[in-house]
C-alpha atoms as a PDB file:
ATOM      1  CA  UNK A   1     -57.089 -22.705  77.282  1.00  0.00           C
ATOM      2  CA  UNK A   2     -56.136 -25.510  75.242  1.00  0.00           C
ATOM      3  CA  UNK A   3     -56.608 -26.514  72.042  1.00  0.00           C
ATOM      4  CA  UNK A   4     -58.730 -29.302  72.729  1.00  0.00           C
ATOM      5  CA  UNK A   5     -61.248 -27.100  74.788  1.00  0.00           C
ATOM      6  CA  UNK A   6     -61.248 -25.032  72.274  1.00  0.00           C
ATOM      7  CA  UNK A   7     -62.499 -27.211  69.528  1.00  0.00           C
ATOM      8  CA  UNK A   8     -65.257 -28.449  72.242  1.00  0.00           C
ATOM      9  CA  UNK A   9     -66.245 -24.793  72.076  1.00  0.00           C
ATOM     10  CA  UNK A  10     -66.510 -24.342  68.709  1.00  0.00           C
ATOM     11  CA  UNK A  11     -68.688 -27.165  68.302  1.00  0.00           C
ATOM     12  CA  UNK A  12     -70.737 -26.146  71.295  1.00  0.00           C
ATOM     13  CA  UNK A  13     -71.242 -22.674  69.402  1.00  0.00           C
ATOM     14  CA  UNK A  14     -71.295 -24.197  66.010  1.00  0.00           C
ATOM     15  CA  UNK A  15     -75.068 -26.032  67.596  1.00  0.00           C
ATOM     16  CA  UNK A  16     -75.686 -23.107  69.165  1.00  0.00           C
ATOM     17  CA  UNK A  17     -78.649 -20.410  67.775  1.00  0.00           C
ATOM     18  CA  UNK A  18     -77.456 -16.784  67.437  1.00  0.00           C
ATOM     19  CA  UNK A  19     -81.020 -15.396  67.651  1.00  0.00           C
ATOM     20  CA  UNK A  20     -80.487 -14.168  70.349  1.00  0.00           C
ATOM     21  CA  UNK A  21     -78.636 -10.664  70.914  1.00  0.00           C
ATOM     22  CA  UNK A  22     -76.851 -11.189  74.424  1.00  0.00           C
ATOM     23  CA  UNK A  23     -75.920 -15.284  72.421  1.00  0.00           C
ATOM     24  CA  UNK A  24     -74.505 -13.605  69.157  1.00  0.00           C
ATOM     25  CA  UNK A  25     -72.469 -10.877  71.432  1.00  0.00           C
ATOM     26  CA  UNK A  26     -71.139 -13.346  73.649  1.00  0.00           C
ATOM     27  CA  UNK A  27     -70.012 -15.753  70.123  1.00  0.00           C
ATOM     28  CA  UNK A  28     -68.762 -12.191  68.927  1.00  0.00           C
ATOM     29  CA  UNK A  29     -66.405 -11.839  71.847  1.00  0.00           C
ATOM     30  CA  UNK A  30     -65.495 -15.524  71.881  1.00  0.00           C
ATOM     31  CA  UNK A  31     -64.513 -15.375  68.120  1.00  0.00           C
ATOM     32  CA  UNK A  32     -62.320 -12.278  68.815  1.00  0.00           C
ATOM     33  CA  UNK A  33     -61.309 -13.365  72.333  1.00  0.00           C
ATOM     34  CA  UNK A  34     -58.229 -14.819  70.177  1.00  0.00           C
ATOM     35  CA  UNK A  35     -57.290 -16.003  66.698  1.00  0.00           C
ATOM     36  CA  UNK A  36     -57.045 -19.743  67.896  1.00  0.00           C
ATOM     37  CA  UNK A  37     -60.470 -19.455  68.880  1.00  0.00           C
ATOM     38  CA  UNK A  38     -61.036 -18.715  65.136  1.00  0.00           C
ATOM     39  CA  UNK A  39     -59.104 -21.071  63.989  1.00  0.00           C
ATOM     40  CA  UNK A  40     -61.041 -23.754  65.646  1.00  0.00           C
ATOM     41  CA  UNK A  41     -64.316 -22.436  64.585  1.00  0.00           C
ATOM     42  CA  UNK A  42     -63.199 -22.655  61.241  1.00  0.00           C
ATOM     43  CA  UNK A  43     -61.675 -26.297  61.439  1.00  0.00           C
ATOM     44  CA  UNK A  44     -65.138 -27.220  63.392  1.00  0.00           C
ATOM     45  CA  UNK A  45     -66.795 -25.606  60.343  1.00  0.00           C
ATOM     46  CA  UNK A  46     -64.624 -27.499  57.575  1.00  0.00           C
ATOM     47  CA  UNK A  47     -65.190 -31.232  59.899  1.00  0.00           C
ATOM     48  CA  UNK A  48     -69.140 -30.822  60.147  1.00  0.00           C
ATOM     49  CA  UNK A  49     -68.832 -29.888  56.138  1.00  0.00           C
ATOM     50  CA  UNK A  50     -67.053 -32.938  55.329  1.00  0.00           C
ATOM     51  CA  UNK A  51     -68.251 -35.579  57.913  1.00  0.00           C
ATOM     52  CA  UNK A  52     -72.311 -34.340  56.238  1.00  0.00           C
ATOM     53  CA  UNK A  53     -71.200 -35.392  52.886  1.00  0.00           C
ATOM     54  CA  UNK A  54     -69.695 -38.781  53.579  1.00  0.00           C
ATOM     55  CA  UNK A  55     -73.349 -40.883  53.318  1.00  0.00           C
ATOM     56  CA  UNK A  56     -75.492 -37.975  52.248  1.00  0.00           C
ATOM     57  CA  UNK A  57     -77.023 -41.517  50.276  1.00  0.00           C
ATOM     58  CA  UNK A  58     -77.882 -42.864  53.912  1.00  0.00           C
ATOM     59  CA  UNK A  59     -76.116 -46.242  52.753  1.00  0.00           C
ATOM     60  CA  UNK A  60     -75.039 -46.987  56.158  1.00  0.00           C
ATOM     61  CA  UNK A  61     -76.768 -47.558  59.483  1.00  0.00           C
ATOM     62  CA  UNK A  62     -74.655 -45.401  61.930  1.00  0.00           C
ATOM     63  CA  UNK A  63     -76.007 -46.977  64.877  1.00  0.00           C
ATOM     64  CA  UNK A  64     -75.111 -50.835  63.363  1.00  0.00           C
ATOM     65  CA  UNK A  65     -71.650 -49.421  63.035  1.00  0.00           C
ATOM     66  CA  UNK A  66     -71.378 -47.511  66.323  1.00  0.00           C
ATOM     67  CA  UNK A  67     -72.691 -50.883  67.788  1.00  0.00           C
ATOM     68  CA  UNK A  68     -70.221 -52.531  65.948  1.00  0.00           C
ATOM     69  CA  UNK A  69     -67.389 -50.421  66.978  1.00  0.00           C
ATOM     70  CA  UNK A  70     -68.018 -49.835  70.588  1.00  0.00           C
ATOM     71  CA  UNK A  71     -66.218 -52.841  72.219  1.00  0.00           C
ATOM     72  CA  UNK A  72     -62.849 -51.568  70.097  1.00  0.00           C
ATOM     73  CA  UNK A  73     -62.842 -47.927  70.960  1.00  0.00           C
ATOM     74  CA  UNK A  74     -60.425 -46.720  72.745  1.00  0.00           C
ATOM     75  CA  UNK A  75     -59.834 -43.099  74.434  1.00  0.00           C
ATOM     76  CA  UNK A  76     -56.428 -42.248  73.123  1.00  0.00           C
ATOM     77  CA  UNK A  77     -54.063 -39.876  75.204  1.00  0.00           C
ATOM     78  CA  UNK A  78     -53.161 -36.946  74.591  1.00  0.00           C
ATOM     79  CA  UNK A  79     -49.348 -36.618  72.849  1.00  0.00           C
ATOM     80  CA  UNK A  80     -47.236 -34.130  72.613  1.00  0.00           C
ATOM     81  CA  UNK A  81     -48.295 -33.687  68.861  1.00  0.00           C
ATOM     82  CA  UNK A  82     -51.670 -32.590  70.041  1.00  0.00           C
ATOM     83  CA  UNK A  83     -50.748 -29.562  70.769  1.00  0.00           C
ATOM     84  CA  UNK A  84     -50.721 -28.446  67.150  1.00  0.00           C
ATOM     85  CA  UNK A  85     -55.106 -28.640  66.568  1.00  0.00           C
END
């Protein structure tokens, strides 16, 4: 698995709900599957805690900006540099 899947993961857990016994076991076994997986919960973690505090004052309107920025984005590929996530 790749580093890149692996940070999709963690974010797909990270919205997940753990109410759930089978859910939580199957995180559980995910999060000790390997310490990469770890690791990437834990950057997830540290991204969602920073990205929340940039306008916690709601001074900008995200969907004028995403509007704004749409015809300049660009999917970048991959590098060999990547591989460090």
């Amino acid at each position: 698995m790749d580093d890149m899947m692996r940070l999709r993961d963690a974010q797909d857990w990270g919205t997940c709900s753990l109410d759930e016994p089978a859910t939580r076991a199957a995180f559980i076994g995910w999060v000790r599957e390997s310490p990469e997986n770890l690791a990437a919960l834990l950057i997830n973690t540290a991204l969602n805690l920073e990205l929340s505090s940039l306008d916690s004052a709601r001074q900008f309107d995200l969907d004028a900006l995403i509007a704004a920025a749409s015809p300049r984005l660009v999917q970048a590929a991959p590098t060999s540099d990547d591989t460090n996530l």
